[in-house]
Protein backbone atom coordinates (compact mmCIF):
# COMPACT_ATOMS: atom_id res chain seq x y z
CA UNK A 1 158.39 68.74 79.81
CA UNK A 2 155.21 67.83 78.13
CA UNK A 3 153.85 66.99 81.60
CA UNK A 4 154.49 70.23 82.96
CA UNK A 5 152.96 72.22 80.37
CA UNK A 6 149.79 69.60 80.11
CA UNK A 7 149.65 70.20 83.89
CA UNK A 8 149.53 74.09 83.69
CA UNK A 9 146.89 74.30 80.77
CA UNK A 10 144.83 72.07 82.84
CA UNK A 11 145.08 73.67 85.76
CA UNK A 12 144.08 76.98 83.72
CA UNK A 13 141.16 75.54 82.85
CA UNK A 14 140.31 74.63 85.89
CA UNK A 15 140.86 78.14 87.33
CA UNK A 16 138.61 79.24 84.21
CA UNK A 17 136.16 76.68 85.24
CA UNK A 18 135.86 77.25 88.68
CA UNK A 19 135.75 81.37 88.73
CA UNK A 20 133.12 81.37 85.49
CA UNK A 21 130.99 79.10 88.13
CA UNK A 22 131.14 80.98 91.24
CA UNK A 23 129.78 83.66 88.95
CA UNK A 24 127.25 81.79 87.38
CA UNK A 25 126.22 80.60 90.93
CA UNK A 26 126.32 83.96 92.59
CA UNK A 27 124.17 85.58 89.94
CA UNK A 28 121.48 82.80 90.07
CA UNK A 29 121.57 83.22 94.37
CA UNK A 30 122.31 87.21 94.11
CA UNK A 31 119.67 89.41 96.39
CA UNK A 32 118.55 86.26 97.62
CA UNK A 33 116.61 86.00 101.18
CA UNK A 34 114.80 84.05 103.11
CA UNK A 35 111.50 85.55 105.38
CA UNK A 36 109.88 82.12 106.90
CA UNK A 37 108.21 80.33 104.29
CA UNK A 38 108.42 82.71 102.00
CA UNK A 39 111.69 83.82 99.82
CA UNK A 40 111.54 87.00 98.15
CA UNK A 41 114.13 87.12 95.34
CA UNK A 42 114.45 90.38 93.49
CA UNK A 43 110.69 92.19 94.12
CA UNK A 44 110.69 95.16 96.37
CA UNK A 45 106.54 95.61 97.31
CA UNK A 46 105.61 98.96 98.72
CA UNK A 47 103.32 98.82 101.77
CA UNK A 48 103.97 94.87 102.36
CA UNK A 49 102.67 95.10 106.06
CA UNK A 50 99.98 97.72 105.66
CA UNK A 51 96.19 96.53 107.35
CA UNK A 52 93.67 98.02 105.26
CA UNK A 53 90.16 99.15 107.02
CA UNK A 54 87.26 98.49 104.58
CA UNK A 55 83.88 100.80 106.28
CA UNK A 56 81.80 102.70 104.41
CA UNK A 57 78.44 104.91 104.56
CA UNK A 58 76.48 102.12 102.27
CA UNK A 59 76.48 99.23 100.40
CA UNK A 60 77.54 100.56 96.49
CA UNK A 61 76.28 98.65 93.01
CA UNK A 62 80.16 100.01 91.59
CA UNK A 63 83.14 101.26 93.19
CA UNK A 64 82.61 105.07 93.24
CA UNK A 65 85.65 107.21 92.85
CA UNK A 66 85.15 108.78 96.13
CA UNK A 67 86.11 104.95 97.18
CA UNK A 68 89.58 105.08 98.50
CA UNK A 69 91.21 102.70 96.95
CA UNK A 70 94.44 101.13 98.02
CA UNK A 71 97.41 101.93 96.13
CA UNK A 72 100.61 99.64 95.82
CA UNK A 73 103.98 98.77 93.50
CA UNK A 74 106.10 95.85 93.16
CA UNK A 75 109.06 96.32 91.71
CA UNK A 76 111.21 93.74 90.16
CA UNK A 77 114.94 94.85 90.78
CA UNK A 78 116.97 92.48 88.93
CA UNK A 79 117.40 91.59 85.08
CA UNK A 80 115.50 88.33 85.16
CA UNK A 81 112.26 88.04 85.42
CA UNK A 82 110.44 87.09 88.30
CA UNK A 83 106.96 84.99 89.12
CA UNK A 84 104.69 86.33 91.87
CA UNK A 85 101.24 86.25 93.75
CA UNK A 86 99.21 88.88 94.98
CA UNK A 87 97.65 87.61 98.58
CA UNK A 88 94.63 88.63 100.68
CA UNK A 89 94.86 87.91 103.79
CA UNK A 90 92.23 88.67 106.33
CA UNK A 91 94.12 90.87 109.09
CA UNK A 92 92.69 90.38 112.57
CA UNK A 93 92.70 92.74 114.98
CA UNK A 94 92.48 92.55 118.51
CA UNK A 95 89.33 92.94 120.78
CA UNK A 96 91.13 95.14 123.00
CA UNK A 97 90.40 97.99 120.83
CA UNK A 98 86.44 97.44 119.92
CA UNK A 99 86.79 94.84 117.38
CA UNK A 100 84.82 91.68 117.78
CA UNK A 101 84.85 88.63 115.53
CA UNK A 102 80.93 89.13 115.12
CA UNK A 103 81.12 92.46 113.59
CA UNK A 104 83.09 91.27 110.87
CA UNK A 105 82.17 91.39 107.43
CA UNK A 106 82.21 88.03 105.26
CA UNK A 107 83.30 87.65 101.80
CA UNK A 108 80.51 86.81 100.48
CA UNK A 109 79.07 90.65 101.36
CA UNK A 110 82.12 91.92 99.58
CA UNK A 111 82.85 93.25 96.11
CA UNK A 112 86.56 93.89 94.82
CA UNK A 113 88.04 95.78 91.64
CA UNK A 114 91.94 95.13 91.26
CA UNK A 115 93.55 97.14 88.73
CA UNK A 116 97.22 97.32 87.09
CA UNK A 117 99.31 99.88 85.54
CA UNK A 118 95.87 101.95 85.41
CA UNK A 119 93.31 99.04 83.93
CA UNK A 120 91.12 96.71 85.71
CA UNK A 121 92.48 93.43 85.59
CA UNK A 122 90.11 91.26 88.12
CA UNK A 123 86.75 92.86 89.35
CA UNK A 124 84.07 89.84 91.23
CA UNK A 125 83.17 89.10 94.76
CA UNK A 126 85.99 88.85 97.37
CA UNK A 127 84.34 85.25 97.91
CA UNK A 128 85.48 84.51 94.00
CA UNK A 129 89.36 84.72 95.52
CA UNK A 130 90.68 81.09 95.43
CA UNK A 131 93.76 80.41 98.12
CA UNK A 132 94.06 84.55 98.95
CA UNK A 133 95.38 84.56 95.54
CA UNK A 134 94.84 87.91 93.95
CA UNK A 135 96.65 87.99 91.22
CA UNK A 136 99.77 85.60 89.84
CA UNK A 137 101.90 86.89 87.25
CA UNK A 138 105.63 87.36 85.66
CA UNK A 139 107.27 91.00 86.01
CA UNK A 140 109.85 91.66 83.20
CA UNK A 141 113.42 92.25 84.90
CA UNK A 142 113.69 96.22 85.78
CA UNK A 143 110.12 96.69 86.05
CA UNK A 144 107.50 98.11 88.25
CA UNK A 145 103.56 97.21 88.09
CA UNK A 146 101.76 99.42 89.95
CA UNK A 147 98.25 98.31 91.54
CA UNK A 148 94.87 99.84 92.96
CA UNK A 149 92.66 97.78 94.87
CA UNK A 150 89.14 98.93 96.07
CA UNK A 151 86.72 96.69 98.78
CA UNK A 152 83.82 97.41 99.16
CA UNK A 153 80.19 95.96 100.96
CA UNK A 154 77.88 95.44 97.77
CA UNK A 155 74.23 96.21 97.24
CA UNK A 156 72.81 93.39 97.20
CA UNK A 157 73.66 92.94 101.36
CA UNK A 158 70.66 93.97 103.33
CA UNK A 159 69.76 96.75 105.98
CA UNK A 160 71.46 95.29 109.53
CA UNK A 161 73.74 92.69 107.95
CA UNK A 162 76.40 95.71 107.39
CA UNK A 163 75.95 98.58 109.54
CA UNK A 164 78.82 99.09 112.06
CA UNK A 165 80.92 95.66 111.07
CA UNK A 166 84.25 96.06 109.06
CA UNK A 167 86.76 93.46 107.05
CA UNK A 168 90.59 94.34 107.55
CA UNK A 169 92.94 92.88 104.96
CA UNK A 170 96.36 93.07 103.96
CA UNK A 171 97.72 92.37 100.37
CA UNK A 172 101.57 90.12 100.59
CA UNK A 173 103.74 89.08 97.79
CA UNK A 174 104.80 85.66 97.43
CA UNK A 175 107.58 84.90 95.19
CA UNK A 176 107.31 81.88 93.22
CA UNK A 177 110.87 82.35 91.56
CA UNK A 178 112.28 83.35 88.33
């Protein structure tokens, strides 16, 4: 008799065990999903495929607010916190529509102003940008950062290096987990 009821406590606890660990596990795993290299666990980013066209009148000394700036939100939709980077990636586009690789702007000739939640965070050359990396931070669980990022051909670039060339970028998240 002692057998029996040592057998069903144990197997209790094992039934405890085993359901408190599928939820552990399926909380951890929850919203998780894999796009190539990259796994995106609980940020939503607005715009993630958008190519940005940077061509203006003339090279500017400061972004001017007639600038258009591009406008973006990542949103962390879970309770935990999550680590991310901001990329730049250079967008190419193909010669079939009047783009050739010699009319592109460098980085060098390129200023950039990156703000969040409404304040400048990061403003330098685009050639200051180590690994794409624009920005690499943790958003609190149930969050949303909102950024603004302006590009644009600075004044130190002479007459003929700019005129008629262009830069297209996009901006990615990369989730670096939580």
């Amino acid at each position: 008799m002692k057998k029996r009821i040592a057998l069903f406590f144990a197997g209790i606890v094992l039934f405890v065990f085993i359901f408190i660990t599928s939820i552990a596990w399926s909380r951890i795993f929850f919203n998780e999903e894999e796009v190539g290299d990259v796994t995106i666990l609980n940020i939503e980013f607005s715009d993630e495929h958008h190519s940005i066209d940077t061509t203006q009148v003339a090279p500017l000394e400061e972004p001017i607010e007639t600038l258009e700036p591009y406008q973006f939100r990542l949103t962390n939709t879970s309770s935990h916190n999550s680590h991310y980077q901001l990329l730049l990636e250079e967008d190419p586009i193909s010669n079939k529509i009047g783009y050739r690789q010699e009319d592109l702007l460098t980085r060098e000739q390129l200023n950039y102003e990156l703000s969040l939640n409404g304040s400048v965070i990061k403003k330098a050359k685009l050639s200051t940008i180590k690994n794409n990396v624009l920005d690499d931070r943790v958003i609190q669980g149930n969050k949303e950062n909102s950024y603004t990022l302006k590009v644009w051909v600075h004044d130190q670039v002479k007459a003929g290096e700019w005129e008629n060339k262009y830069y297209h970028y996009k901006v990615t998240v990369k989730v670096i987990g939580e």
